[in-house]
PDB file of N, CA and C in Angstrom:
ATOM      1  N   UNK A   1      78.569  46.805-139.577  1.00  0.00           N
ATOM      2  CA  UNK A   1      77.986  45.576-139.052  1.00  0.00           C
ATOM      3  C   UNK A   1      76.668  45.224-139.726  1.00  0.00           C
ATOM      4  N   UNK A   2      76.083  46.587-140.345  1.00  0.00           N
ATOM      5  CA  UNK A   2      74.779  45.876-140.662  1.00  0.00           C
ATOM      6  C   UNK A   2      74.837  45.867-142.189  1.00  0.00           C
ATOM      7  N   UNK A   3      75.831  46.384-143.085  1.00  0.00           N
ATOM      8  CA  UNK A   3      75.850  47.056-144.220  1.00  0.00           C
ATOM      9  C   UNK A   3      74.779  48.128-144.576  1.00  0.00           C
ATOM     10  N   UNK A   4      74.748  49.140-143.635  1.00  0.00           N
ATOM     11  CA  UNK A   4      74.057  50.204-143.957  1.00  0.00           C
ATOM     12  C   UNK A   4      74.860  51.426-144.221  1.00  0.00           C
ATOM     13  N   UNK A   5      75.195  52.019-145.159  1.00  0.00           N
ATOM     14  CA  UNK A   5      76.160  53.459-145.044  1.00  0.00           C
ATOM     15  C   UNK A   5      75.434  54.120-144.203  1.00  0.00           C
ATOM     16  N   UNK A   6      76.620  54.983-143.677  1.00  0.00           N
ATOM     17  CA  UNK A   6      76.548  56.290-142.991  1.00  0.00           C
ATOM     18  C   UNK A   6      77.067  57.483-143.587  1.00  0.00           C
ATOM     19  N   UNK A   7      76.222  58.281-143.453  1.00  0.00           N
ATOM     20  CA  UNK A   7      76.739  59.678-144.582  1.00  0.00           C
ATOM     21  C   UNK A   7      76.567  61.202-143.668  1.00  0.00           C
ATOM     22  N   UNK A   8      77.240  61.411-143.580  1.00  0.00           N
ATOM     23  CA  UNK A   8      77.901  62.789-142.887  1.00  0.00           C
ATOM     24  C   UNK A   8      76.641  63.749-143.851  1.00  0.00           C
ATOM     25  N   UNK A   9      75.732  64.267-142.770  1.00  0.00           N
ATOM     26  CA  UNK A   9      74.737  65.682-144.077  1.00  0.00           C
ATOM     27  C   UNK A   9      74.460  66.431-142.909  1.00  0.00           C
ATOM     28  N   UNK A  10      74.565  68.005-143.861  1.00  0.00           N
ATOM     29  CA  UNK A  10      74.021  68.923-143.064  1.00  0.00           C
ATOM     30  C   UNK A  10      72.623  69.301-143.815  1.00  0.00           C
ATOM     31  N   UNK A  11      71.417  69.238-142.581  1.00  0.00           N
ATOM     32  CA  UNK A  11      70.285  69.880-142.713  1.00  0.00           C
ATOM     33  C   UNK A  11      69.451  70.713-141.965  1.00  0.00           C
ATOM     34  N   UNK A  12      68.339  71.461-141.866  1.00  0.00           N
ATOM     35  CA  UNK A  12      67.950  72.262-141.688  1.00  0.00           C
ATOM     36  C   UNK A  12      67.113  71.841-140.733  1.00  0.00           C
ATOM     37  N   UNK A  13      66.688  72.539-139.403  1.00  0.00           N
ATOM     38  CA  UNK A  13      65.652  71.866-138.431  1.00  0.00           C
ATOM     39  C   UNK A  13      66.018  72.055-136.918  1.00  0.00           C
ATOM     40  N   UNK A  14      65.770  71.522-136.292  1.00  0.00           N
ATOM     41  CA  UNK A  14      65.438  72.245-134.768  1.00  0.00           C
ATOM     42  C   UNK A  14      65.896  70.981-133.995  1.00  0.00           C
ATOM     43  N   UNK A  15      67.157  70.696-132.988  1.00  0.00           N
ATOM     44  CA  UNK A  15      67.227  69.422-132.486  1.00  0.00           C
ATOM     45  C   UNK A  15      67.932  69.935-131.041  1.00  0.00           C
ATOM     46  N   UNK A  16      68.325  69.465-130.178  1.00  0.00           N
ATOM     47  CA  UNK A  16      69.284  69.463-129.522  1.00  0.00           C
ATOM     48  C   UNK A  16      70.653  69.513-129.508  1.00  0.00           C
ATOM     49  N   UNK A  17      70.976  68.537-130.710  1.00  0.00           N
ATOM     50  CA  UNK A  17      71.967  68.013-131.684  1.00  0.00           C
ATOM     51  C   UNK A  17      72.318  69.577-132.634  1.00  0.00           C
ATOM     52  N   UNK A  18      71.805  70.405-132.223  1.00  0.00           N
ATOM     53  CA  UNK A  18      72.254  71.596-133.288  1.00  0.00           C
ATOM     54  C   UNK A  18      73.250  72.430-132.377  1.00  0.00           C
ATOM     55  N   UNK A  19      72.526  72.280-130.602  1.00  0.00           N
ATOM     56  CA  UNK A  19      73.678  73.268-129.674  1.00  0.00           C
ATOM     57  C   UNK A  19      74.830  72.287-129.708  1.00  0.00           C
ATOM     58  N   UNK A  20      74.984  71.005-129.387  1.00  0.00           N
ATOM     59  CA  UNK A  20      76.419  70.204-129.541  1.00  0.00           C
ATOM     60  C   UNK A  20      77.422  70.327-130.759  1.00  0.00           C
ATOM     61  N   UNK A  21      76.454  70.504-132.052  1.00  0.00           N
ATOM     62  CA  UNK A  21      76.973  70.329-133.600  1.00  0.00           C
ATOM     63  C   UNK A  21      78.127  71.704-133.825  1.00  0.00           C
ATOM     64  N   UNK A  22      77.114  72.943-133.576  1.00  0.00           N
ATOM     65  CA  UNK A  22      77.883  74.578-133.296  1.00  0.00           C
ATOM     66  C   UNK A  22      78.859  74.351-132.326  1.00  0.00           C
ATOM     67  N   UNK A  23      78.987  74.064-131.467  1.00  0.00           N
ATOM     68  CA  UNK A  23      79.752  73.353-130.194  1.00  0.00           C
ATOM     69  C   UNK A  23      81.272  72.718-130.830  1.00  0.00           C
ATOM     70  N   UNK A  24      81.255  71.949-131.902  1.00  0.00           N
ATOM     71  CA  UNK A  24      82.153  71.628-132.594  1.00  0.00           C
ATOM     72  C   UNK A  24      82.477  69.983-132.023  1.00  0.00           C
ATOM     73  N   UNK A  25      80.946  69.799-131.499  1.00  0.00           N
ATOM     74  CA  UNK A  25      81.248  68.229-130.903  1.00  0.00           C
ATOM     75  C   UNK A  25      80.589  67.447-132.277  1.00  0.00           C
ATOM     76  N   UNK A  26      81.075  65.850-132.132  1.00  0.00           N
ATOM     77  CA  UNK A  26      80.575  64.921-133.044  1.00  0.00           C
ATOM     78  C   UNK A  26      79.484  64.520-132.119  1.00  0.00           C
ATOM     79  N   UNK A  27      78.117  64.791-133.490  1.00  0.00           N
ATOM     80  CA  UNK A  27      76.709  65.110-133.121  1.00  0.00           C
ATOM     81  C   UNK A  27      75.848  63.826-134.020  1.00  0.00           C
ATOM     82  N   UNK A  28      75.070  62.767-132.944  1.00  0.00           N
ATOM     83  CA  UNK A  28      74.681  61.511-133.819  1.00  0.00           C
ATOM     84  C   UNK A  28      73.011  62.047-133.700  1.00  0.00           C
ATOM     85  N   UNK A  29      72.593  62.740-135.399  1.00  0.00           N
ATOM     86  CA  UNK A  29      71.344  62.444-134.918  1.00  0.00           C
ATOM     87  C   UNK A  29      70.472  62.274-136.008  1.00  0.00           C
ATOM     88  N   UNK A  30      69.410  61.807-136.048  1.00  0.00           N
ATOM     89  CA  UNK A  30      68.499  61.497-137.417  1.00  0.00           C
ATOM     90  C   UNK A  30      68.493  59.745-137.371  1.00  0.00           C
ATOM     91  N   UNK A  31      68.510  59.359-136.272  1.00  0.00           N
ATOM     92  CA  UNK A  31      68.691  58.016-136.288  1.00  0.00           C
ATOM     93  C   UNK A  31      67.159  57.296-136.278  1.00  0.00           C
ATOM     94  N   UNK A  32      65.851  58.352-136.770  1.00  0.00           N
ATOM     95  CA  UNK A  32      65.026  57.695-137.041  1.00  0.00           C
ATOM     96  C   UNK A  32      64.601  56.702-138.451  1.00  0.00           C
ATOM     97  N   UNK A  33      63.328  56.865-138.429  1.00  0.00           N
ATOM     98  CA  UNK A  33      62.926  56.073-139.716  1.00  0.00           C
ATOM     99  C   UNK A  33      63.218  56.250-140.744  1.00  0.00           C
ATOM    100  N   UNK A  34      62.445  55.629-141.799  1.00  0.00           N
ATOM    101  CA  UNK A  34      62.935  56.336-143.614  1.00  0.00           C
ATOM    102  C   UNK A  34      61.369  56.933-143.372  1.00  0.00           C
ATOM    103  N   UNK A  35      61.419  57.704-144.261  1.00  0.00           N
ATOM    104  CA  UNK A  35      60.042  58.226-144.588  1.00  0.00           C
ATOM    105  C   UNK A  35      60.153  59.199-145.059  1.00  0.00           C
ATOM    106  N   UNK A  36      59.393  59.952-145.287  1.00  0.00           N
ATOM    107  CA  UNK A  36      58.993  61.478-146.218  1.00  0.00           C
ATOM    108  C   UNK A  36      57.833  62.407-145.567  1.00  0.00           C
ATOM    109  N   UNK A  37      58.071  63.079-146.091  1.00  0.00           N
ATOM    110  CA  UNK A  37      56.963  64.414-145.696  1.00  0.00           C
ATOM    111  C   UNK A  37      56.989  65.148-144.333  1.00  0.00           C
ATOM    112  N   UNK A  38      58.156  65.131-143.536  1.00  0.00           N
ATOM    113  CA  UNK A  38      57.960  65.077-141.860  1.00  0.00           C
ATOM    114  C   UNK A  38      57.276  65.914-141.627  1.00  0.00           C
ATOM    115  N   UNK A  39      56.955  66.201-140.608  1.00  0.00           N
ATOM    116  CA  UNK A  39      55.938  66.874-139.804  1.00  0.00           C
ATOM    117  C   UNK A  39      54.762  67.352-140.815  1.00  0.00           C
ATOM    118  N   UNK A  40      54.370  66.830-141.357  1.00  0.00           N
ATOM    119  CA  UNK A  40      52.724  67.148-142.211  1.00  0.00           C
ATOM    120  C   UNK A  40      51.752  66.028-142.325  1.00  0.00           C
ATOM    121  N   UNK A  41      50.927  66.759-142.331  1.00  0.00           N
ATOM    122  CA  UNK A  41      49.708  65.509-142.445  1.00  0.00           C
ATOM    123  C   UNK A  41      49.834  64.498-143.582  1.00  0.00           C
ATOM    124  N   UNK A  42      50.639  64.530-144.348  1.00  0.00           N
ATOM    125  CA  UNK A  42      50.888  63.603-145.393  1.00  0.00           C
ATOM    126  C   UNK A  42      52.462  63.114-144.857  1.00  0.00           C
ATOM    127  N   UNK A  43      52.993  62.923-143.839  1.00  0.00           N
ATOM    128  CA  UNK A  43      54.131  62.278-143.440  1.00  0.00           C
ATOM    129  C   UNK A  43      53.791  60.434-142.802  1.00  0.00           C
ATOM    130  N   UNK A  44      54.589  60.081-143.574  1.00  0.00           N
ATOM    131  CA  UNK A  44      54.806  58.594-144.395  1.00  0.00           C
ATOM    132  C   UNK A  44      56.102  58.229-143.509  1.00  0.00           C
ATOM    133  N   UNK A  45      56.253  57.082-143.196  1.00  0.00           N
ATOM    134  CA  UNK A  45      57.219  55.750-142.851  1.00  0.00           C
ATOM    135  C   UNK A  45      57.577  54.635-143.475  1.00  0.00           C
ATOM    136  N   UNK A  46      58.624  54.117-143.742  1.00  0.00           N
ATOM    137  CA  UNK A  46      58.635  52.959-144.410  1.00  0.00           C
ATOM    138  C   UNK A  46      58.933  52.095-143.390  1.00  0.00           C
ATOM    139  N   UNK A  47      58.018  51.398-143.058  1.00  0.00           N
ATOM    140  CA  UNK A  47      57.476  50.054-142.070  1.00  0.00           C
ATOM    141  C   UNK A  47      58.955  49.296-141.715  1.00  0.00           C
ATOM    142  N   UNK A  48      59.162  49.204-143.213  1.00  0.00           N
ATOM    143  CA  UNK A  48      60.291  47.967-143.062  1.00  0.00           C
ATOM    144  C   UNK A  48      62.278  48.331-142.509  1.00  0.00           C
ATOM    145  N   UNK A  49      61.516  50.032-142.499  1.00  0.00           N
ATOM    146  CA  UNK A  49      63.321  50.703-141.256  1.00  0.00           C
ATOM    147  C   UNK A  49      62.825  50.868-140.163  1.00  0.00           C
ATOM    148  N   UNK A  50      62.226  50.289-139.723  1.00  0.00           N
ATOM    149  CA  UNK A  50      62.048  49.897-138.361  1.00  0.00           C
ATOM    150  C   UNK A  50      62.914  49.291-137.669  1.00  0.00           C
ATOM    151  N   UNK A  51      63.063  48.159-137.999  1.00  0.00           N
ATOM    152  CA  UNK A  51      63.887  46.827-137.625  1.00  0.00           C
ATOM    153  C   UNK A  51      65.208  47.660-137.352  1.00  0.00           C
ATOM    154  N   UNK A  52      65.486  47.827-138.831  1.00  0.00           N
ATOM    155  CA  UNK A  52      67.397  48.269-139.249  1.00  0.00           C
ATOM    156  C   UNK A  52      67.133  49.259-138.304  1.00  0.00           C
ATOM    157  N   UNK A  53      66.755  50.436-138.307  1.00  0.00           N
ATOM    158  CA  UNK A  53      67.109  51.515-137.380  1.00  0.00           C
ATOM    159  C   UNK A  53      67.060  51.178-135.868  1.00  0.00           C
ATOM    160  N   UNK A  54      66.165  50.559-135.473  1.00  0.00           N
ATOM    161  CA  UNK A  54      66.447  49.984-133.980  1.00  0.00           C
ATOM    162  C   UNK A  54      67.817  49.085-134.181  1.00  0.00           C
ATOM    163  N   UNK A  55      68.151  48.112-134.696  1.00  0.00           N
ATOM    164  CA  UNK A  55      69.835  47.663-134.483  1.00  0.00           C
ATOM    165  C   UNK A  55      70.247  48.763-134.673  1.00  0.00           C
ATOM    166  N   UNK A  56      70.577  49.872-135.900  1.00  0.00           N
ATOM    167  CA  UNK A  56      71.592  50.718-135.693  1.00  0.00           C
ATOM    168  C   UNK A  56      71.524  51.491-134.571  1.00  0.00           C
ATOM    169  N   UNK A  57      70.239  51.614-133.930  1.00  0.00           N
ATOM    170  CA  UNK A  57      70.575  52.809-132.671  1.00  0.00           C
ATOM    171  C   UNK A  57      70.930  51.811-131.365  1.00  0.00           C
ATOM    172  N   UNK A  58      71.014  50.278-131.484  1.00  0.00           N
ATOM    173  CA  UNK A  58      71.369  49.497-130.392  1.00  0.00           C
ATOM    174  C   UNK A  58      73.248  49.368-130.736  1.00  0.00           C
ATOM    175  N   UNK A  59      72.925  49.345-131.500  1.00  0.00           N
ATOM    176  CA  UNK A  59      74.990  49.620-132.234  1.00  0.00           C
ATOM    177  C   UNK A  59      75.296  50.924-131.377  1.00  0.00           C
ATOM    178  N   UNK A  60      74.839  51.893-132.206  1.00  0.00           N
ATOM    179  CA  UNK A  60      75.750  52.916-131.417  1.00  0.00           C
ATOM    180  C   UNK A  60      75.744  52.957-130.136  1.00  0.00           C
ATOM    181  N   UNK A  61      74.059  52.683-129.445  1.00  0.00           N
ATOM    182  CA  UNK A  61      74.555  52.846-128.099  1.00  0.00           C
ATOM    183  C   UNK A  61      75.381  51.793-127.410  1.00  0.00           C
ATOM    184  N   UNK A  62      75.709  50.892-127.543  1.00  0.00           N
ATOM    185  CA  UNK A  62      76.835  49.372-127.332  1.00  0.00           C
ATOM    186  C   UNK A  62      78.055  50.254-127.635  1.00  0.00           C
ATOM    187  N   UNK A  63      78.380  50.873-128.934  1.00  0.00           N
ATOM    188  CA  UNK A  63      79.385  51.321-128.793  1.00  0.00           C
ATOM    189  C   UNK A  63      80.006  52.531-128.418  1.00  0.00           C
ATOM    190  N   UNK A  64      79.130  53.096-127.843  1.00  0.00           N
ATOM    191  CA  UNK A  64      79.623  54.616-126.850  1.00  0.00           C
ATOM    192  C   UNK A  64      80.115  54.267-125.469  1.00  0.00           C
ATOM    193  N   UNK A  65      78.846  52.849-125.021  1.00  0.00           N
ATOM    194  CA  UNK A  65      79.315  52.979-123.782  1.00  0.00           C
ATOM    195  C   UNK A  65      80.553  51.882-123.616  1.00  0.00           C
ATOM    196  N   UNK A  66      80.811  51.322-124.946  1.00  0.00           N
ATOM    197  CA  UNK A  66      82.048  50.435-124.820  1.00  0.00           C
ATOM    198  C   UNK A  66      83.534  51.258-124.592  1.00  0.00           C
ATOM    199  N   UNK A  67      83.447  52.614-125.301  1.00  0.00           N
ATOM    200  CA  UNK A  67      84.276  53.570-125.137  1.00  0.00           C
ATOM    201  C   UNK A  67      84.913  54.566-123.636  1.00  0.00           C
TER     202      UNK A  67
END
Protein backbone atom coordinates (compact mmCIF):
# COMPACT_ATOMS: atom_id res chain seq x y z
CA UNK A 1 0.00 0.00 0.00
CA UNK A 2 2.67 2.33 0.63
CA UNK A 3 5.44 0.93 -1.73
CA UNK A 4 7.74 0.25 1.01
CA UNK A 5 9.43 -3.40 0.94
CA UNK A 6 9.34 -5.63 3.66
CA UNK A 7 12.27 -7.88 4.26
CA UNK A 8 12.27 -10.86 6.51
CA UNK A 9 16.05 -10.26 8.78
CA UNK A 10 17.40 -11.86 11.55
CA UNK A 11 19.24 -9.65 14.14
CA UNK A 12 20.79 -9.47 17.26
CA UNK A 13 19.18 -7.62 20.44
CA UNK A 14 16.84 -7.89 23.27
CA UNK A 15 12.88 -7.54 22.46
CA UNK A 16 9.90 -9.28 23.51
CA UNK A 17 9.54 -10.28 19.93
CA UNK A 18 12.55 -12.73 20.58
CA UNK A 19 10.27 -15.08 23.25
CA UNK A 20 7.33 -15.19 20.37
CA UNK A 21 10.10 -15.49 17.36
CA UNK A 22 11.84 -18.95 19.37
CA UNK A 23 8.14 -19.73 19.94
CA UNK A 24 7.92 -20.33 16.18
CA UNK A 25 5.21 -17.53 16.00
CA UNK A 26 5.22 -14.77 13.10
CA UNK A 27 7.00 -11.94 15.06
CA UNK A 28 6.37 -8.04 13.67
CA UNK A 29 9.08 -6.05 15.06
CA UNK A 30 11.55 -3.14 14.24
CA UNK A 31 8.74 -1.10 13.08
CA UNK A 32 10.65 1.94 14.20
CA UNK A 33 12.57 4.72 12.54
CA UNK A 34 15.52 4.74 9.98
CA UNK A 35 18.48 5.77 11.74
CA UNK A 36 21.89 4.55 12.86
CA UNK A 37 23.97 4.17 15.77
CA UNK A 38 21.15 2.79 18.28
CA UNK A 39 21.50 3.07 21.65
CA UNK A 40 24.74 5.46 21.72
CA UNK A 41 25.27 8.83 22.18
CA UNK A 42 25.86 9.31 18.55
CA UNK A 43 22.36 7.60 17.60
CA UNK A 44 20.74 9.51 14.66
CA UNK A 45 17.05 9.43 13.02
CA UNK A 46 16.04 10.24 9.77
CA UNK A 47 13.24 12.88 10.42
CA UNK A 48 11.63 12.13 7.24
CA UNK A 49 10.56 7.97 8.44
CA UNK A 50 8.56 9.31 10.64
CA UNK A 51 5.57 9.86 8.61
CA UNK A 52 6.06 6.33 6.52
CA UNK A 53 6.62 4.36 9.67
CA UNK A 54 3.60 5.69 11.53
CA UNK A 55 1.26 4.63 8.28
CA UNK A 56 3.08 1.38 8.20
CA UNK A 57 2.48 0.65 11.89
CA UNK A 58 -1.32 2.07 11.32
CA UNK A 59 -1.44 -0.67 8.32
CA UNK A 60 -0.54 -3.42 10.26
CA UNK A 61 -2.47 -2.63 13.10
CA UNK A 62 -5.89 -2.16 10.66
CA UNK A 63 -4.84 -5.29 9.43
CA UNK A 64 -4.53 -7.70 12.39
CA UNK A 65 -7.51 -6.56 13.79
CA UNK A 66 -9.31 -6.94 10.38
CA UNK A 67 -8.29 -10.65 10.72
Amino acid sequence: ELGQDIVTESRGGASDGNITAAAGCPTVDGLGTVGGAIHSPDEWVLRRSLVDRAALTAIVIRRFFRS
